[in-house]
ModelCIF file with pLDDT and N, C-alpha, C, O atoms, coordinates in Angstrom:
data_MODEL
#
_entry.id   MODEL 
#
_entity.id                         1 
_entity.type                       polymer 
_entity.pdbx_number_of_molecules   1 
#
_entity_poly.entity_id                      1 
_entity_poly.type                           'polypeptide(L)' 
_entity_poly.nstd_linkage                   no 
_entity_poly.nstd_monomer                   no 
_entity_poly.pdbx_seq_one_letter_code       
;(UNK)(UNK)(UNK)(UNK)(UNK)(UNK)(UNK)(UNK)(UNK)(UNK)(UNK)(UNK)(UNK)(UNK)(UNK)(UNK)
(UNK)(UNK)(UNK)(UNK)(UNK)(UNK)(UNK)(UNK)(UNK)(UNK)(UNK)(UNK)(UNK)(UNK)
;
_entity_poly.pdbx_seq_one_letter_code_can   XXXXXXXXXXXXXXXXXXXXXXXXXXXXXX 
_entity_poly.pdbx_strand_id                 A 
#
loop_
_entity_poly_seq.entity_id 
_entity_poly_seq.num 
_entity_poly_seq.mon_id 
_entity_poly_seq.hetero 
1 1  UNK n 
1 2  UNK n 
1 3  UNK n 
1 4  UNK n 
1 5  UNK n 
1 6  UNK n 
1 7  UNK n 
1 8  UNK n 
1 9  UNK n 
1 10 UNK n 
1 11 UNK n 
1 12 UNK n 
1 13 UNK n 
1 14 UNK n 
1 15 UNK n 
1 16 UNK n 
1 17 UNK n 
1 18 UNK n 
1 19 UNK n 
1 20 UNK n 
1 21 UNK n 
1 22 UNK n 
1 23 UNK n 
1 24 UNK n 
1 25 UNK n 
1 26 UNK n 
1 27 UNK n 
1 28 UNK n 
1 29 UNK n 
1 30 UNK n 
#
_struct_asym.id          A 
_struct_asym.entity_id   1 
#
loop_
_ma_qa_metric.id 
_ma_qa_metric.mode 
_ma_qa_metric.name 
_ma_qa_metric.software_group_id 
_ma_qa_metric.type 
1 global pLDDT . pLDDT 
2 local  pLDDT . pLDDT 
#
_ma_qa_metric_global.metric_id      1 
_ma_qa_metric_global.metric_value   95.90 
_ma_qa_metric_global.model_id       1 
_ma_qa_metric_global.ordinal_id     1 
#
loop_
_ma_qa_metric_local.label_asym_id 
_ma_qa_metric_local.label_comp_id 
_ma_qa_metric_local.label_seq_id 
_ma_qa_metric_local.metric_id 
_ma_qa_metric_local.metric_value 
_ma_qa_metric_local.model_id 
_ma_qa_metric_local.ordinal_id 
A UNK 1  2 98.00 1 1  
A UNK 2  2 98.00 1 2  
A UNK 3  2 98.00 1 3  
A UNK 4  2 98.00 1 4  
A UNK 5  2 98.00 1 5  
A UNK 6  2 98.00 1 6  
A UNK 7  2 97.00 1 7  
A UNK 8  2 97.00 1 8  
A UNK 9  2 96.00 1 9  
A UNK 10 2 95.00 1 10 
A UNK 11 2 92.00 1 11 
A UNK 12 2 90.00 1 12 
A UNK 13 2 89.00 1 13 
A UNK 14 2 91.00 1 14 
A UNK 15 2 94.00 1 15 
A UNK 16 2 94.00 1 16 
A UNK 17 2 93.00 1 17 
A UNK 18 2 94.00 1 18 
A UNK 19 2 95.00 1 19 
A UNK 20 2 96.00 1 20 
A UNK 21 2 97.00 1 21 
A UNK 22 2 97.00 1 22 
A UNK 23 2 97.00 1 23 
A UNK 24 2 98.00 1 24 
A UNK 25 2 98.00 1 25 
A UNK 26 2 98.00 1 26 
A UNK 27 2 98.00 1 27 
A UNK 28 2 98.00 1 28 
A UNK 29 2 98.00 1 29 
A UNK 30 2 97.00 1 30 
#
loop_
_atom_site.group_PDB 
_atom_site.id 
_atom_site.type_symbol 
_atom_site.label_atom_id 
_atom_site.label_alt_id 
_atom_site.label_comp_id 
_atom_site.label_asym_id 
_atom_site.label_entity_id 
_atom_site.label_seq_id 
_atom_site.pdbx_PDB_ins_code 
_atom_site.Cartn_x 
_atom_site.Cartn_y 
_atom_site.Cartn_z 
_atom_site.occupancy 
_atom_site.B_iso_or_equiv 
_atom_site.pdbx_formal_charge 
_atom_site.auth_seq_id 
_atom_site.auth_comp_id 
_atom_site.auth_asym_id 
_atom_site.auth_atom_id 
_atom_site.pdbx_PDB_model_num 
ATOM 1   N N  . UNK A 1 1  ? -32.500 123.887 -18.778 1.00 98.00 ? 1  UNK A N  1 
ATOM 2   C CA . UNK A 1 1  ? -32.184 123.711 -20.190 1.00 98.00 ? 1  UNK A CA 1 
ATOM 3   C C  . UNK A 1 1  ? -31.012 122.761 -20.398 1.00 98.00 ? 1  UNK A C  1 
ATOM 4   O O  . UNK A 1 1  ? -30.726 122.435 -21.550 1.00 98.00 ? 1  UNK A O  1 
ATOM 5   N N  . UNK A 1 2  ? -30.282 122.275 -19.321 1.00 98.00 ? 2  UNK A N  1 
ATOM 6   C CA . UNK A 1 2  ? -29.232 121.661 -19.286 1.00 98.00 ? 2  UNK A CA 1 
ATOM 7   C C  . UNK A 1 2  ? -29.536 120.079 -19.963 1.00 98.00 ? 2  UNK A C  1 
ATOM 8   O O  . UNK A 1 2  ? -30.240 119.198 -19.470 1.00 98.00 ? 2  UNK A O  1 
ATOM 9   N N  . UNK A 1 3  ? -28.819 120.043 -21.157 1.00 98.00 ? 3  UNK A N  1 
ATOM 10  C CA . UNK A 1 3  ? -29.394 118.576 -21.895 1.00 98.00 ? 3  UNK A CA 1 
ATOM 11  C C  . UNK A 1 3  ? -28.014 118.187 -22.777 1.00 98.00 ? 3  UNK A C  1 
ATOM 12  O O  . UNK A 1 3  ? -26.977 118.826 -22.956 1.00 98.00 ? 3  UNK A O  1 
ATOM 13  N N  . UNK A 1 4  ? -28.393 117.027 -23.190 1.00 98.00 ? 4  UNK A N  1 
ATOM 14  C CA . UNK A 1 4  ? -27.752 116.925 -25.096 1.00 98.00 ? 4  UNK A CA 1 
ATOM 15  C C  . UNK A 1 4  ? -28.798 117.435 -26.126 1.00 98.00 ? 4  UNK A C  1 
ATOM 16  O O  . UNK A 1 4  ? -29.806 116.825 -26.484 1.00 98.00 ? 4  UNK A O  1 
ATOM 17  N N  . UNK A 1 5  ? -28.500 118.316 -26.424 1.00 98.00 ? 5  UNK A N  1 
ATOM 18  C CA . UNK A 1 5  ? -29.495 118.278 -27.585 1.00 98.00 ? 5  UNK A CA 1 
ATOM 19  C C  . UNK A 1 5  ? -29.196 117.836 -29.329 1.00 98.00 ? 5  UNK A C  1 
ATOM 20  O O  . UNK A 1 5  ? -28.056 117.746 -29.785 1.00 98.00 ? 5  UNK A O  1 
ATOM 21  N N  . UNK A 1 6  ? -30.157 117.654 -29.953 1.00 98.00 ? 6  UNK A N  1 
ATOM 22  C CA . UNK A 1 6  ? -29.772 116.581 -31.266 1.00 98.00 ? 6  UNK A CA 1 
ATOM 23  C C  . UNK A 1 6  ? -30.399 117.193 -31.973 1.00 98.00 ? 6  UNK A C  1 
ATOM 24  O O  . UNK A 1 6  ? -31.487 117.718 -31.738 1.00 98.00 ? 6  UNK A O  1 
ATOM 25  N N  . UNK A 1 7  ? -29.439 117.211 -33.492 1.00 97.00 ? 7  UNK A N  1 
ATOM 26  C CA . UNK A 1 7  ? -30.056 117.782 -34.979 1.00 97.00 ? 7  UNK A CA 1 
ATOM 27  C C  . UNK A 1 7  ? -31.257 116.741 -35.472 1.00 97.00 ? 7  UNK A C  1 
ATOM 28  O O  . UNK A 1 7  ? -31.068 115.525 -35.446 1.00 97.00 ? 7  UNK A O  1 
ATOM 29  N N  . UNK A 1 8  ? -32.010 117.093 -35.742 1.00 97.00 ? 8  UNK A N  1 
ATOM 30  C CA . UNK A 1 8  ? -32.891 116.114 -36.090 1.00 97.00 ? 8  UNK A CA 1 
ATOM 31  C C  . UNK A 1 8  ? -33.497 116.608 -37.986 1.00 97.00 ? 8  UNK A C  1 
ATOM 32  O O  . UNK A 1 8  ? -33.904 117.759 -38.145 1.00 97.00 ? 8  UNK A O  1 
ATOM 33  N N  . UNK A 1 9  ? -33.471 115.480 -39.406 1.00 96.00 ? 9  UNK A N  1 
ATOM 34  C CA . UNK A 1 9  ? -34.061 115.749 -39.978 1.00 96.00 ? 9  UNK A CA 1 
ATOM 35  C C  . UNK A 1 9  ? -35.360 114.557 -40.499 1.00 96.00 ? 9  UNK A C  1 
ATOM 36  O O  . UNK A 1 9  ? -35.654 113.476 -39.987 1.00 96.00 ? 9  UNK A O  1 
ATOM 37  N N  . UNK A 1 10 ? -35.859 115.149 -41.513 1.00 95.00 ? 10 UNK A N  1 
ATOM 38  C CA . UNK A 1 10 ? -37.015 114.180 -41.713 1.00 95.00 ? 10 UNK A CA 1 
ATOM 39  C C  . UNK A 1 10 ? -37.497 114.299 -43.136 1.00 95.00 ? 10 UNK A C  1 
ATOM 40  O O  . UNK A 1 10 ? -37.303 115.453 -43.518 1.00 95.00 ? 10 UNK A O  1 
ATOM 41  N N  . UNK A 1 11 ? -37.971 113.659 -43.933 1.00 92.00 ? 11 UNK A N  1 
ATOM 42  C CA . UNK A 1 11 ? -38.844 113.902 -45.689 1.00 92.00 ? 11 UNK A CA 1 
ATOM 43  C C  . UNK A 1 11 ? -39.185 112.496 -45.346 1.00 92.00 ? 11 UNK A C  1 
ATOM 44  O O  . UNK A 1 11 ? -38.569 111.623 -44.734 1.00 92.00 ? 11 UNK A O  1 
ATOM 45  N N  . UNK A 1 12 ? -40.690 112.548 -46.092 1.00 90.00 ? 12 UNK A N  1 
ATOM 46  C CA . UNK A 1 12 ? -41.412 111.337 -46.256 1.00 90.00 ? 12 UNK A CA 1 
ATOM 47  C C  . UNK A 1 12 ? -41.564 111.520 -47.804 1.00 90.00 ? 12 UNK A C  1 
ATOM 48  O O  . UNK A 1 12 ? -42.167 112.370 -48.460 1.00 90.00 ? 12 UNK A O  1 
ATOM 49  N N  . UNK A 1 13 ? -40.663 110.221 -48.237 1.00 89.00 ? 13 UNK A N  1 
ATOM 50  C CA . UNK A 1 13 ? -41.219 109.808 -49.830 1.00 89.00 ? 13 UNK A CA 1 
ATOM 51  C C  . UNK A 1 13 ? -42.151 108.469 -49.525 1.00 89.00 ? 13 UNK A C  1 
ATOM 52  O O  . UNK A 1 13 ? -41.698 107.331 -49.397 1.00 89.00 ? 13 UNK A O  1 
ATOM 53  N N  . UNK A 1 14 ? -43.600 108.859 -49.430 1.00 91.00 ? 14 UNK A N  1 
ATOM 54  C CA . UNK A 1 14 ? -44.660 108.064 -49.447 1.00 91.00 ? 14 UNK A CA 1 
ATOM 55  C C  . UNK A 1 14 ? -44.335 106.668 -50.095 1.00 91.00 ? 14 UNK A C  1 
ATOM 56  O O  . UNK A 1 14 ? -43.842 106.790 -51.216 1.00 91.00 ? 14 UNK A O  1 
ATOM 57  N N  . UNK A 1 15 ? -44.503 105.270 -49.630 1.00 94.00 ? 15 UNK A N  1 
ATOM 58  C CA . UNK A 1 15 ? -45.169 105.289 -48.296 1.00 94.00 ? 15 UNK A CA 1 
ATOM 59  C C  . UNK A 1 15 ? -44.004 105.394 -46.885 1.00 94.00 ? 15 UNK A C  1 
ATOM 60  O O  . UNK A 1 15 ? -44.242 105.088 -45.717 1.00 94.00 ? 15 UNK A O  1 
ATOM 61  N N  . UNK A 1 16 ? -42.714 105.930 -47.472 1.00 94.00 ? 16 UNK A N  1 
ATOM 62  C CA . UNK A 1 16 ? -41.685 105.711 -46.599 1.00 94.00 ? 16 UNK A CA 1 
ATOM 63  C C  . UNK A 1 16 ? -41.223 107.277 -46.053 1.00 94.00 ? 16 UNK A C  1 
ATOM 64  O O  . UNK A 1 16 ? -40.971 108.300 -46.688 1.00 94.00 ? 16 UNK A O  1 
ATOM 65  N N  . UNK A 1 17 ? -41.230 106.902 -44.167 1.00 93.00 ? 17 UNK A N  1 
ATOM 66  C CA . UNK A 1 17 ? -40.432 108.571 -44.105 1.00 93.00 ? 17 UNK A CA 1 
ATOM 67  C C  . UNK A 1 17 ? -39.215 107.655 -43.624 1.00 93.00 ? 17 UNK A C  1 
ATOM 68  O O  . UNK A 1 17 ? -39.155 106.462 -43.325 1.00 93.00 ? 17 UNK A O  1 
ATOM 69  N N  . UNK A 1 18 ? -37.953 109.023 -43.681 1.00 94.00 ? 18 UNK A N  1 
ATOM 70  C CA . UNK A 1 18 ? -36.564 109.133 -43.459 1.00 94.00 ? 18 UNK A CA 1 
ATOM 71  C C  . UNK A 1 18 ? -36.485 110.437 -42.714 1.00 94.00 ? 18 UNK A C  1 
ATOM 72  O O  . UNK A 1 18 ? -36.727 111.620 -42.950 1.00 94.00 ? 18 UNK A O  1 
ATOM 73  N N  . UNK A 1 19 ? -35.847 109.392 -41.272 1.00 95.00 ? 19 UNK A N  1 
ATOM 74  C CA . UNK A 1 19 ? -35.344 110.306 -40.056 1.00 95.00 ? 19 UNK A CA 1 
ATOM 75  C C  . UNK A 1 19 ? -34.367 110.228 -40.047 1.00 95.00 ? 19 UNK A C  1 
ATOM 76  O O  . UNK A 1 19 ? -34.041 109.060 -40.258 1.00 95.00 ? 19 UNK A O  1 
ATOM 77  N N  . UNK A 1 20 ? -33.205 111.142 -39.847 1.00 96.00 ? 20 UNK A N  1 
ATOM 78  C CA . UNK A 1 20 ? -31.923 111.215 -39.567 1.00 96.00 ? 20 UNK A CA 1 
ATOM 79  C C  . UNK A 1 20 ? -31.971 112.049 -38.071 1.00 96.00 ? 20 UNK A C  1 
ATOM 80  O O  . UNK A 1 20 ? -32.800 112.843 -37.626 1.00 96.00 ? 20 UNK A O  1 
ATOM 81  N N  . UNK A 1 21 ? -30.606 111.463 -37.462 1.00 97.00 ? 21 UNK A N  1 
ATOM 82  C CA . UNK A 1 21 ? -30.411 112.591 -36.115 1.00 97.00 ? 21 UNK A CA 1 
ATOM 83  C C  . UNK A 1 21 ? -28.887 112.249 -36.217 1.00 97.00 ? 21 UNK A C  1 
ATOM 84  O O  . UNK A 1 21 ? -28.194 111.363 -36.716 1.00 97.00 ? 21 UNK A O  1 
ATOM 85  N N  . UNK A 1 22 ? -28.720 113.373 -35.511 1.00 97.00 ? 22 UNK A N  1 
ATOM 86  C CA . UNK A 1 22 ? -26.925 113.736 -35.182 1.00 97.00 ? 22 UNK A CA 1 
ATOM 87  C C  . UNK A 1 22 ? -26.809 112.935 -33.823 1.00 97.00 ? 22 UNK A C  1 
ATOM 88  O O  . UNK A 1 22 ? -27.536 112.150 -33.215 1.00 97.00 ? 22 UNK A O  1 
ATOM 89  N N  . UNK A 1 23 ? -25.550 113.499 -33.625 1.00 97.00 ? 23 UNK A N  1 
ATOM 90  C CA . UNK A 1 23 ? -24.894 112.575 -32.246 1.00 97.00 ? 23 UNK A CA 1 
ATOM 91  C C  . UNK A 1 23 ? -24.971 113.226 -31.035 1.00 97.00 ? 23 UNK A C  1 
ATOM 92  O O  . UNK A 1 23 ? -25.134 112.677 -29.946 1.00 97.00 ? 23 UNK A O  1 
ATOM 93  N N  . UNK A 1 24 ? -24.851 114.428 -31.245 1.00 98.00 ? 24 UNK A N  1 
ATOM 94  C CA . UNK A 1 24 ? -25.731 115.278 -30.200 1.00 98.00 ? 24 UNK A CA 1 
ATOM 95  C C  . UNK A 1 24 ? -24.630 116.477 -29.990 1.00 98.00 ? 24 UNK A C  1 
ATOM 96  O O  . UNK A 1 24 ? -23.582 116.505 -30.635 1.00 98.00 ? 24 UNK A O  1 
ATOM 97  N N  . UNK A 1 25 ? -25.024 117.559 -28.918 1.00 98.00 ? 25 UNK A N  1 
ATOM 98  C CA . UNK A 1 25 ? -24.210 118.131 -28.683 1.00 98.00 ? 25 UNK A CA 1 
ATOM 99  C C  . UNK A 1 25 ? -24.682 118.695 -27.112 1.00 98.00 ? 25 UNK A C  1 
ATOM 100 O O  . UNK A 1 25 ? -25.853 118.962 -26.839 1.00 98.00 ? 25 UNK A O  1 
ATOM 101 N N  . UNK A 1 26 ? -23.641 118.808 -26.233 1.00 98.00 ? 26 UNK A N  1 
ATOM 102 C CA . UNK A 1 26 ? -23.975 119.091 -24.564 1.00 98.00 ? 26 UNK A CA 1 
ATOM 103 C C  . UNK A 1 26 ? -24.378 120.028 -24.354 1.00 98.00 ? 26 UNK A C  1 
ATOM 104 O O  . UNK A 1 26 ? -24.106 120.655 -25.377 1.00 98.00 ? 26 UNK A O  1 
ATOM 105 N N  . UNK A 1 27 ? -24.969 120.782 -23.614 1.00 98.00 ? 27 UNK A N  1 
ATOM 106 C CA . UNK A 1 27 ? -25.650 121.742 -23.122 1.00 98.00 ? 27 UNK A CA 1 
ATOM 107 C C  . UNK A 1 27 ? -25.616 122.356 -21.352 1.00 98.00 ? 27 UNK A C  1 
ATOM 108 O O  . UNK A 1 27 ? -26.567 122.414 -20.572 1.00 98.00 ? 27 UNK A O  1 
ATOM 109 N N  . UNK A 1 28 ? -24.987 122.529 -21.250 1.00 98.00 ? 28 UNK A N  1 
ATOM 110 C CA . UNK A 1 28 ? -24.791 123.028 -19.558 1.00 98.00 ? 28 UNK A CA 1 
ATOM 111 C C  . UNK A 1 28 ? -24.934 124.236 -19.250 1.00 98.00 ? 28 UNK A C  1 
ATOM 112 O O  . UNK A 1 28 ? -24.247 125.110 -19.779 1.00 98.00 ? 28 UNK A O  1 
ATOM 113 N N  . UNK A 1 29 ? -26.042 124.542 -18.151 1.00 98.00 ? 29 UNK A N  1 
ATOM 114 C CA . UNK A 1 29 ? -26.251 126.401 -17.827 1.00 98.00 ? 29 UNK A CA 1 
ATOM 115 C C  . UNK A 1 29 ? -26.050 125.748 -16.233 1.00 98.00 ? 29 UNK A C  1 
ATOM 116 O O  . UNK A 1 29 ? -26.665 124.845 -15.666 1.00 98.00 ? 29 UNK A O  1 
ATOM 117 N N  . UNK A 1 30 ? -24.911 126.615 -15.779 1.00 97.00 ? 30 UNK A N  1 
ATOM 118 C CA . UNK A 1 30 ? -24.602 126.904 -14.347 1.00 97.00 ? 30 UNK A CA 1 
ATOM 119 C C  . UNK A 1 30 ? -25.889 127.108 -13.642 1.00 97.00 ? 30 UNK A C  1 
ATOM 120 O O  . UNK A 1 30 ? -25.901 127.362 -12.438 1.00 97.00 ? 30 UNK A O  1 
#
């Protein structure tokens, strides 16, 4: 499971979608 993982959002106002993502955040399991 050890990653960055990232907020991710999304809405499509037809004919256009909008993705946003964060910067991430670390993830470490011993």
């Amino acid at each position: 499971d050890t990653a960055i993982y990232y907020c991710n959002a999304r809405i499509t106002r037809s004919p256009v979608e909008y993705v946003y993502w964060g910067q991430g955040t670390q993830v470490t399991v011993s």
